[in-house]
Protein backbone atom coordinates (compact mmCIF):
# COMPACT_ATOMS: atom_id res chain seq x y z
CA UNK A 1 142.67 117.44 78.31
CA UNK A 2 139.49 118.80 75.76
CA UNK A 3 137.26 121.09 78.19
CA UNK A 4 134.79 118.97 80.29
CA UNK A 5 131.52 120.59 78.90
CA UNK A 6 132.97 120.01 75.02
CA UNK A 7 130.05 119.11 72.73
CA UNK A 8 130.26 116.02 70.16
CA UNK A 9 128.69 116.95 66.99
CA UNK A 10 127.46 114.46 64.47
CA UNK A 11 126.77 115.94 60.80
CA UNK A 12 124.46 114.91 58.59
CA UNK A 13 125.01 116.85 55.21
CA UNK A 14 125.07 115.69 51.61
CA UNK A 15 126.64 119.41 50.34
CA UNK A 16 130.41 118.99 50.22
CA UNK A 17 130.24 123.45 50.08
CA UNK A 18 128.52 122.95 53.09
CA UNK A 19 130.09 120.55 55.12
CA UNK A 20 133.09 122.18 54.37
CA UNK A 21 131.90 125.17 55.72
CA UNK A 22 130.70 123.82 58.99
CA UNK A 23 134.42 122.19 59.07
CA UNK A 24 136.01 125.82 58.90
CA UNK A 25 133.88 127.21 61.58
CA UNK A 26 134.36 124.76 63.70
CA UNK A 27 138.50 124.49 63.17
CA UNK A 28 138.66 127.81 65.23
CA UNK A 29 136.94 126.66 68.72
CA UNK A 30 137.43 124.01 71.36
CA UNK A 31 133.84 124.17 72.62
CA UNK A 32 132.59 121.73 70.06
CA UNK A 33 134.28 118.75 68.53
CA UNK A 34 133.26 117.25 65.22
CA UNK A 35 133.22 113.32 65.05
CA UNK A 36 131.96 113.55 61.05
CA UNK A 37 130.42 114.36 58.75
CA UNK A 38 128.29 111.65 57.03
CA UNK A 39 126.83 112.28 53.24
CA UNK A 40 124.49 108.86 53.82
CA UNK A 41 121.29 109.55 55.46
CA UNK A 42 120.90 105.72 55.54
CA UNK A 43 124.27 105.12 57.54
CA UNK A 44 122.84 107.66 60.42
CA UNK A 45 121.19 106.09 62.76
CA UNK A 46 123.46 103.24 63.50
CA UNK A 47 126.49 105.85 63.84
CA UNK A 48 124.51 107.76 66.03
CA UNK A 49 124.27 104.31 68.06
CA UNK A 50 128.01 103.64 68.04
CA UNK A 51 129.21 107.44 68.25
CA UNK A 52 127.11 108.98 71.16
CA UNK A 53 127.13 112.39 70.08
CA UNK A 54 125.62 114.87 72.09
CA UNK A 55 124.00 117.28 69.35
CA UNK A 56 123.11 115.56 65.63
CA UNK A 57 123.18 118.33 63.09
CA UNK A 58 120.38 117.43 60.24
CA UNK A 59 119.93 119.32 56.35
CA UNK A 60 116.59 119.63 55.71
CA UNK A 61 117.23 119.01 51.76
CA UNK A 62 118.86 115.59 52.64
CA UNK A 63 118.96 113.51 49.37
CA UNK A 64 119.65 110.35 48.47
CA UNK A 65 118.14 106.64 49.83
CA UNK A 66 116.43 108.85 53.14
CA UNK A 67 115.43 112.56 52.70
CA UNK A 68 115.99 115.20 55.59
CA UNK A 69 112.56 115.11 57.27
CA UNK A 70 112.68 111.10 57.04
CA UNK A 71 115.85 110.77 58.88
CA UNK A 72 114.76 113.39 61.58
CA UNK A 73 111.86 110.69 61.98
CA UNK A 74 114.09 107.60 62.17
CA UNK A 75 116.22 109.10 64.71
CA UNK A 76 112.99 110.54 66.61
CA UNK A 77 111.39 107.14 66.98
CA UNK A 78 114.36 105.28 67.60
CA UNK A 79 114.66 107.20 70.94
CA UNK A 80 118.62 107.66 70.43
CA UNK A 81 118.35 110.45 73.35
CA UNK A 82 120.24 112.98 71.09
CA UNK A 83 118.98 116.37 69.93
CA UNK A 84 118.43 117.35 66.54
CA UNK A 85 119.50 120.45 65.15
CA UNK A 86 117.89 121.03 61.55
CA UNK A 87 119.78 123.15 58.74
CA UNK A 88 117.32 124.73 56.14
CA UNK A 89 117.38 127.68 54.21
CA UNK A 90 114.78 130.58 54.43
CA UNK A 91 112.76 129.41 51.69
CA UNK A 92 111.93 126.16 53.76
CA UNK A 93 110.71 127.28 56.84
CA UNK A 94 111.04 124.49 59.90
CA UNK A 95 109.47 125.07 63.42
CA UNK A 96 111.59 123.34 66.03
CA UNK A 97 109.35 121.22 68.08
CA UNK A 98 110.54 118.77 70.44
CA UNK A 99 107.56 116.30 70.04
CA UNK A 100 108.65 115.47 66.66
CA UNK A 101 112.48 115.58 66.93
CA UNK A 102 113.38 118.94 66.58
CA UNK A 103 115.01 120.55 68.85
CA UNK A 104 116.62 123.71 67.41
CA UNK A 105 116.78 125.35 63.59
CA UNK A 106 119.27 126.69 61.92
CA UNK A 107 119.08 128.57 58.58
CA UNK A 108 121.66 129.40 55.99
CA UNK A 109 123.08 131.74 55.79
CA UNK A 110 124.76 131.67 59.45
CA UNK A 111 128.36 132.52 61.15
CA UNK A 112 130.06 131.05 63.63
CA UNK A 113 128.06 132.55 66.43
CA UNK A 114 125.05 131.31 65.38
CA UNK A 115 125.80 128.02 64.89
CA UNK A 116 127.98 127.66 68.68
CA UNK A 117 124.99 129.75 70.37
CA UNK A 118 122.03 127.23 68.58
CA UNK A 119 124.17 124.47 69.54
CA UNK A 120 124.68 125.14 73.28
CA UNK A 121 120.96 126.45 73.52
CA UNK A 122 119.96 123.16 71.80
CA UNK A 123 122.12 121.03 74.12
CA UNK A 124 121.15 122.87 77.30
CA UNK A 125 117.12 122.33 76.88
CA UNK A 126 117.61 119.01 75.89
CA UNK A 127 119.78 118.40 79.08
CA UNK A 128 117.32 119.83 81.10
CA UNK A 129 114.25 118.28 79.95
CA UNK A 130 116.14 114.71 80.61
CA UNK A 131 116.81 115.31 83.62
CA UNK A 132 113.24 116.10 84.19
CA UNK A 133 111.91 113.20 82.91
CA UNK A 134 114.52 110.83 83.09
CA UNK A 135 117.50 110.33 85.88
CA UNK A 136 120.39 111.45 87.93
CA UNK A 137 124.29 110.13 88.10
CA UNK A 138 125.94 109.97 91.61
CA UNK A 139 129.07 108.37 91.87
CA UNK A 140 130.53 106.68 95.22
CA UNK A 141 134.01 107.54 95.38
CA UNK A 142 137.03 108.02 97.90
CA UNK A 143 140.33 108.96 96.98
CA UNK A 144 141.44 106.24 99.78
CA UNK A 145 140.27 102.24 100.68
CA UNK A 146 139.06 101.01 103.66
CA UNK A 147 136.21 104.11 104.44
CA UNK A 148 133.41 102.10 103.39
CA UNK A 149 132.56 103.35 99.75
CA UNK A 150 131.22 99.80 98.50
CA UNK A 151 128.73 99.62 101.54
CA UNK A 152 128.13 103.51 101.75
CA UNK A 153 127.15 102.62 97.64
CA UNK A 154 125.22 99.69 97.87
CA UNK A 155 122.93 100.71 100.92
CA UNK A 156 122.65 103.91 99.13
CA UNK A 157 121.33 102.50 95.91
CA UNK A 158 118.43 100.57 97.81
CA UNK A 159 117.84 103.35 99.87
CA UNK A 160 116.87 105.58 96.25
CA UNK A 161 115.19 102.83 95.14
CA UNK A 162 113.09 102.90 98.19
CA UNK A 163 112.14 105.82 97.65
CA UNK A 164 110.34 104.99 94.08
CA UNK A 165 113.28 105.40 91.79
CA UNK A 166 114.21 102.97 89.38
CA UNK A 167 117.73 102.03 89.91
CA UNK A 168 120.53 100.52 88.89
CA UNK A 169 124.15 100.21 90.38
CA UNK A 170 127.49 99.68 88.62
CA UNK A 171 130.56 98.42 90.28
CA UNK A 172 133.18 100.27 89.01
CA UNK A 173 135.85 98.72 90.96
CA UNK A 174 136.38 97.00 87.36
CA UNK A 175 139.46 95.05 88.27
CA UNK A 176 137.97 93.93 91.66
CA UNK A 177 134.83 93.39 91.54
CA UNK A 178 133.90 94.87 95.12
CA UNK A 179 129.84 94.51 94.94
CA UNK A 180 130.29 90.68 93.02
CA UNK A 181 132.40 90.33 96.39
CA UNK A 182 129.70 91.85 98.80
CA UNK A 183 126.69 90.03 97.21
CA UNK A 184 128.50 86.46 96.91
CA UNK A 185 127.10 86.61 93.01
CA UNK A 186 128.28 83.12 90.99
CA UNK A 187 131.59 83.88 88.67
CA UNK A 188 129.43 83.07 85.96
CA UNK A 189 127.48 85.99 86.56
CA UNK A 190 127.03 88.29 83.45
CA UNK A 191 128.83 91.54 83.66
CA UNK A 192 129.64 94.66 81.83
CA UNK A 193 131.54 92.94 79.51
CA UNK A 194 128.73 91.17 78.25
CA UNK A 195 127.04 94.14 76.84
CA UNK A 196 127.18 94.29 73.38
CA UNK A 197 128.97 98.02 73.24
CA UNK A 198 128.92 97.85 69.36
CA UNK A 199 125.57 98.48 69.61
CA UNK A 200 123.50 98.55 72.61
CA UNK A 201 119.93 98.31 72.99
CA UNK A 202 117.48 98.35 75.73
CA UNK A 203 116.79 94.68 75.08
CA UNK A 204 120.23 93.70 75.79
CA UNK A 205 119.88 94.58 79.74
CA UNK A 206 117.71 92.14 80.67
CA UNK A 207 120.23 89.37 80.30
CA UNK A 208 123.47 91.14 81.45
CA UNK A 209 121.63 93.14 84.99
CA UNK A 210 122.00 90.89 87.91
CA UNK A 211 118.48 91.55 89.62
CA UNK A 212 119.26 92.15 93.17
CA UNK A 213 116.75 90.82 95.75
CA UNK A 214 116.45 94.49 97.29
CA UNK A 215 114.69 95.82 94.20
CA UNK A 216 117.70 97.44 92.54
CA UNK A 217 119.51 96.16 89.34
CA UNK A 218 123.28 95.85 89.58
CA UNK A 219 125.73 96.34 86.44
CA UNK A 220 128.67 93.52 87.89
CA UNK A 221 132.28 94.06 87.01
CA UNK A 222 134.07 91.67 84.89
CA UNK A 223 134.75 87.98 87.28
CA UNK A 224 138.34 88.61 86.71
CA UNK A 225 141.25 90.83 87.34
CA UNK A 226 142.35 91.12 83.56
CA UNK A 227 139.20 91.25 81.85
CA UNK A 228 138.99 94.91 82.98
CA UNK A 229 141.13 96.27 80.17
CA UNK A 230 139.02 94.79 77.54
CA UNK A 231 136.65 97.71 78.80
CA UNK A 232 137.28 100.91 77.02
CA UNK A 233 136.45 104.37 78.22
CA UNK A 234 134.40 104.84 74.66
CA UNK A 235 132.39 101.61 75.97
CA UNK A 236 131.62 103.26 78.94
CA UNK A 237 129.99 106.32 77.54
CA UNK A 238 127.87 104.07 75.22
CA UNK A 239 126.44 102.29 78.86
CA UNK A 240 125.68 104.91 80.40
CA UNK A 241 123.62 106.78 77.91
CA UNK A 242 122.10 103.72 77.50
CA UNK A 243 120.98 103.84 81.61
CA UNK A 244 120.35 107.29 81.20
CA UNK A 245 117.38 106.33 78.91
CA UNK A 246 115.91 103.42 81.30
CA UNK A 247 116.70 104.28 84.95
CA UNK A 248 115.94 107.34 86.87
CA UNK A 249 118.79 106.86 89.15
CA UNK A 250 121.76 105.75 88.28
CA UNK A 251 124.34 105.13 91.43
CA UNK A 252 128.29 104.43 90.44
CA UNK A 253 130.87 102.36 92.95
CA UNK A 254 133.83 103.34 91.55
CA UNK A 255 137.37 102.59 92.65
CA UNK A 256 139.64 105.18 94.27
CA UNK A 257 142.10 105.61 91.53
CA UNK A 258 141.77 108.28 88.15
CA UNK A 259 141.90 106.61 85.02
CA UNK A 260 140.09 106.89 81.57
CA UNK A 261 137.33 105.28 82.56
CA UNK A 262 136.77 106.65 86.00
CA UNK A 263 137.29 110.00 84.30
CA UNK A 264 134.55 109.27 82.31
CA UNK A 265 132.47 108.01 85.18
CA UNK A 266 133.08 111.42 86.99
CA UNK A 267 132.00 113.89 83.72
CA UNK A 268 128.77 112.12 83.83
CA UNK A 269 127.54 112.27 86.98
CA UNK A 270 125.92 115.07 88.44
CA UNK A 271 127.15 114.37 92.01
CA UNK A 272 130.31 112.84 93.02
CA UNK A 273 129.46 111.79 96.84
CA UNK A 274 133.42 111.60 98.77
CA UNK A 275 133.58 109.35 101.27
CA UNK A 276 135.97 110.61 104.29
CA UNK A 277 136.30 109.54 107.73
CA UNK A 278 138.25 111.28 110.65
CA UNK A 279 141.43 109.63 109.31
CA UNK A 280 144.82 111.57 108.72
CA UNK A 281 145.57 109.82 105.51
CA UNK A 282 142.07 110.15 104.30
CA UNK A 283 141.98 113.72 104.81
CA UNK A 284 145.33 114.49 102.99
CA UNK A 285 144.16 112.43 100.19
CA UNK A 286 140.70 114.31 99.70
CA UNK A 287 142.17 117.62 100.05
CA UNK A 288 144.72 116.20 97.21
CA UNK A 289 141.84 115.04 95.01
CA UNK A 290 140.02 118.25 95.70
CA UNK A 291 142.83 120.13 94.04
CA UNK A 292 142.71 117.47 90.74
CA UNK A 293 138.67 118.40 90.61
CA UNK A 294 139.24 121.95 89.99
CA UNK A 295 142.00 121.45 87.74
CA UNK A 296 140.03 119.40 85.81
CA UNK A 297 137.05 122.28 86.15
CA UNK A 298 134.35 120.40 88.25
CA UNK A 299 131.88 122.62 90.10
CA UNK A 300 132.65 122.64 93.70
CA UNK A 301 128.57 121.89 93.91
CA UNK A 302 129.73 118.74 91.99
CA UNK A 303 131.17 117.14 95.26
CA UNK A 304 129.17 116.39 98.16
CA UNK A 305 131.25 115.25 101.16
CA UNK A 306 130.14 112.49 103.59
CA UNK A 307 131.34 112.32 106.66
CA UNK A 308 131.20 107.74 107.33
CA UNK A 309 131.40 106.89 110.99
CA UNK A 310 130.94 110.23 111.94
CA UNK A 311 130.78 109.32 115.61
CA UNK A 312 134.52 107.85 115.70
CA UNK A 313 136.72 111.23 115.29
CA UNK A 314 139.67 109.09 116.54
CA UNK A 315 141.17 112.71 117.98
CA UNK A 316 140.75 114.52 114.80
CA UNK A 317 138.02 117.81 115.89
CA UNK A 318 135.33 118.21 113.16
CA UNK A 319 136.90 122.14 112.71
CA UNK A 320 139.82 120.48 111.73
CA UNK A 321 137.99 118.36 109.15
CA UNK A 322 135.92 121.13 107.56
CA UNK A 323 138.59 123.71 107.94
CA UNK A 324 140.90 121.17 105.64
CA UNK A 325 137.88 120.44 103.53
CA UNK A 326 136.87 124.47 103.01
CA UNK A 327 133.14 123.37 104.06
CA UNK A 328 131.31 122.25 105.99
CA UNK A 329 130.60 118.50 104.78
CA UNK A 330 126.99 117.94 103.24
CA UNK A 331 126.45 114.29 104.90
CA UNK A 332 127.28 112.37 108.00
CA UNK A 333 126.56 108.69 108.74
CA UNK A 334 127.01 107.33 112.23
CA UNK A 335 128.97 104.25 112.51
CA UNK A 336 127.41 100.89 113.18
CA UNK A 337 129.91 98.17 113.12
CA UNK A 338 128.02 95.24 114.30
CA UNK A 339 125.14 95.83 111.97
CA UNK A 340 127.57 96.70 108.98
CA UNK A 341 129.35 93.01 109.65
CA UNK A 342 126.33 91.12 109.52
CA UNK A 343 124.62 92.87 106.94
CA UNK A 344 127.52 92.45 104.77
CA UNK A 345 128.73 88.75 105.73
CA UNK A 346 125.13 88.02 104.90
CA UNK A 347 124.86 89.65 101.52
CA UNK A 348 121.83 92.25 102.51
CA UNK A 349 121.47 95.95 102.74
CA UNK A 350 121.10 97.05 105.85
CA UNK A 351 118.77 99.80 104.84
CA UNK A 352 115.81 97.10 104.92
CA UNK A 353 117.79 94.50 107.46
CA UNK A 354 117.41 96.97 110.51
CA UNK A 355 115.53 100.27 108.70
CA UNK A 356 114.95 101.92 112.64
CA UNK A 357 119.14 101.46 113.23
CA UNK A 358 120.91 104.78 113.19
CA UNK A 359 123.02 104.13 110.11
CA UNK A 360 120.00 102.88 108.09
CA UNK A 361 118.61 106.28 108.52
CA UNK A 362 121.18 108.14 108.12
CA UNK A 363 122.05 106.69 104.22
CA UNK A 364 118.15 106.81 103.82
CA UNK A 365 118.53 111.10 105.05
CA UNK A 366 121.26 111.20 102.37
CA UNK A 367 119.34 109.07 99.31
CA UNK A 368 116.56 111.76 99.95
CA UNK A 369 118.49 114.82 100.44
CA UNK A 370 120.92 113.79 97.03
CA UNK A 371 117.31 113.63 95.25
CA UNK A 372 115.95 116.72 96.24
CA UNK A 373 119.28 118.33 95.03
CA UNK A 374 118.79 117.17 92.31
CA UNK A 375 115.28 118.86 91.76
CA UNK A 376 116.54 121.96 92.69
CA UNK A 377 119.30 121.96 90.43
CA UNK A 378 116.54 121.16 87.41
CA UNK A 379 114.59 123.76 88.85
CA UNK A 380 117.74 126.12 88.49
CA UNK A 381 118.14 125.30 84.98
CA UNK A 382 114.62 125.92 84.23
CA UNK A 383 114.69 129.38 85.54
């Protein structure tokens, strides 16, 4: 498995020398994959749209149909959410400047060093000032069924969105469809699969989002069983940098198993809130999936454990919990089975059914709490 912070670079460079160069440097390192290496100014844009990459890598001497400092202006207006790296040579001096698509400089001559440090700088500003001015990932997820990750999700989303985000949730329980189930949507409800992945625009959301009553916009699962593997994990990171660019929070229901696509689910977001209850089975299985996570290299911070029906130990002592889970967990959420029923049977969140219940401000504690995390870590990154 490629490192979880490896960088996808996109080349842009007309100078076969050169771009054989940047090939040879690159050969030797694992921090930064090369997708290509295009000679076409013209063809850049739409790759950029199909690829994803996370850093674009631009000559200043471009020639041909589009010239270097027209293309850096194409992909600047066409709000592709990638930074721009610019390769010139000392006797034409760039400035990087953010406000017109520039993000970092690079001149010839440089080594190796150079170009994986002005990368990773690049990257990391970029990263930062997005999440600034743009969103947050949090995926729902429990390494078990039956804990109450669809409700925990949906209640949660409404409960951000409350608080003056703009929102949208994905079910991705892809195969089962758990929030078409919980909101009673029609089967002929556009989904995910209706997103044109080829090449996705803003434009294309309107008619795919199912516009929830509760102010949130829902991403549905496919209506069927087997029109989850038409999804590929490449489509998935083409949706979510699309959210990235419209929503400021973006909250996932995914399914308890680890796939491709759930995999890709997890690298993006920058919290993964567990669901666990005072359940044998669940516990064994968290502690399991805690043990995958740092193979894989996620941040312990990454995780955030909640605690659902927190008031129904079932014999199992709290210690025992945190002593199994090495912490102490971040949320709890008091259990409300009545209210849960109806709210669900009926379709509603229960966040604005019965806001004064004990449950309903519990997930509301959490939406906030996940938020301000979230401006501390940006805070973090600044410093």
């Amino acid at each position: 498995m490629p490192p979880t912070d490896q960088t996808r670079l996109l080349v842009i460079e007309d100078v076969p020398q050169v771009a054989q160069y940047i090939r040879g440097l690159l050969n030797s390192q694992a921090r930064v994959k090369l997708l290509d290496v295009l000679s076409d100014g013209s063809r850049a844009v739409a790759t950029i749209q199909e690829m994803r990459p996370d850093i674009v890598l631009v000559d200043a001497l471009l020639q041909g149909r589009i010239k270097g400092p027209k293309l850096i202006e194409q992909i600047h207006e066409a709000q592709l959410a990638v930074p721009v790296i610019v390769l010139t040579v000392p006797q034409n001096p760039i400035e990087a400047d953010p406000a017109r698509g520039i993000h970092g400089v690079i001149s010839m001559p440089f080594s190796g060093f150079d170009l994986m440090t002005r990368i990773a700088n690049a990257r990391k500003e970029f990263d930062v000032h997005e999440a600034v001015t743009s969103n947050r990932v949090m995926s729902v997820f429990a390494p078990k069924g039956g804990v109450g990750k669809t409700t925990i999700a949906f209640n949660l989303a409404v409960a951000i969105g409350q608080l003056g985000q703009r929102t949208v949730l994905i079910d991705g329980s892809l195969q089962f469809g758990d929030l078409r189930s919980l909101l009673k949507v029609p089967a002929d409800a556009p989904s995910i699969l209706d997103l044109p992945t080829d090449r996705i625009a803003e434009s294309d959301l309107g008619d795919v989002l199912w516009r929830d009553p509760s102010g949130i916009d829902i991403l549905l699962a496919p209506p069927r069983i087997e029109m989850a593997e038409m999804l590929t994990a490449r489509d998935v990171e083409k949706i979510l940098s699309l959210l990235r660019r419209v929503y400021e929070s973006i909250v996932i229901d995914m399914s308890s198993s680890l796939n491709d696509i759930n995999l890709v689910f997890l690298d993006a977001s920058d919290a993964i809130i567990e669901i666990v209850t005072y359940d044998s089975t669940t516990i064994h299985n968290t502690v399991a999936i805690a043990d995958t996570f740092r193979s894989i290299g996620y941040p312990a911070s990454k995780v955030r454990y909640l605690v659902n029906r927190a008031d129904s130990a079932g014999g199992i002592e709290a210690t025992s919990l945190e002593q199994a889970l090495g912490r102490v967990p971040e949320h709890r959420v008091m259990s409300d089975g009545k209210l849960v029923i109806q709210s669900n049977n009926e379709g509603v969140p229960f966040v604005l059914a019965s806001p004064d219940s004990q449950i309903a401000k519990d997930i509301t504690r959490v939406a906030a709490d996940l938020l301000s995390a979230g401006q501390r870590a940006v805070a973090a990154g600044r410093s």
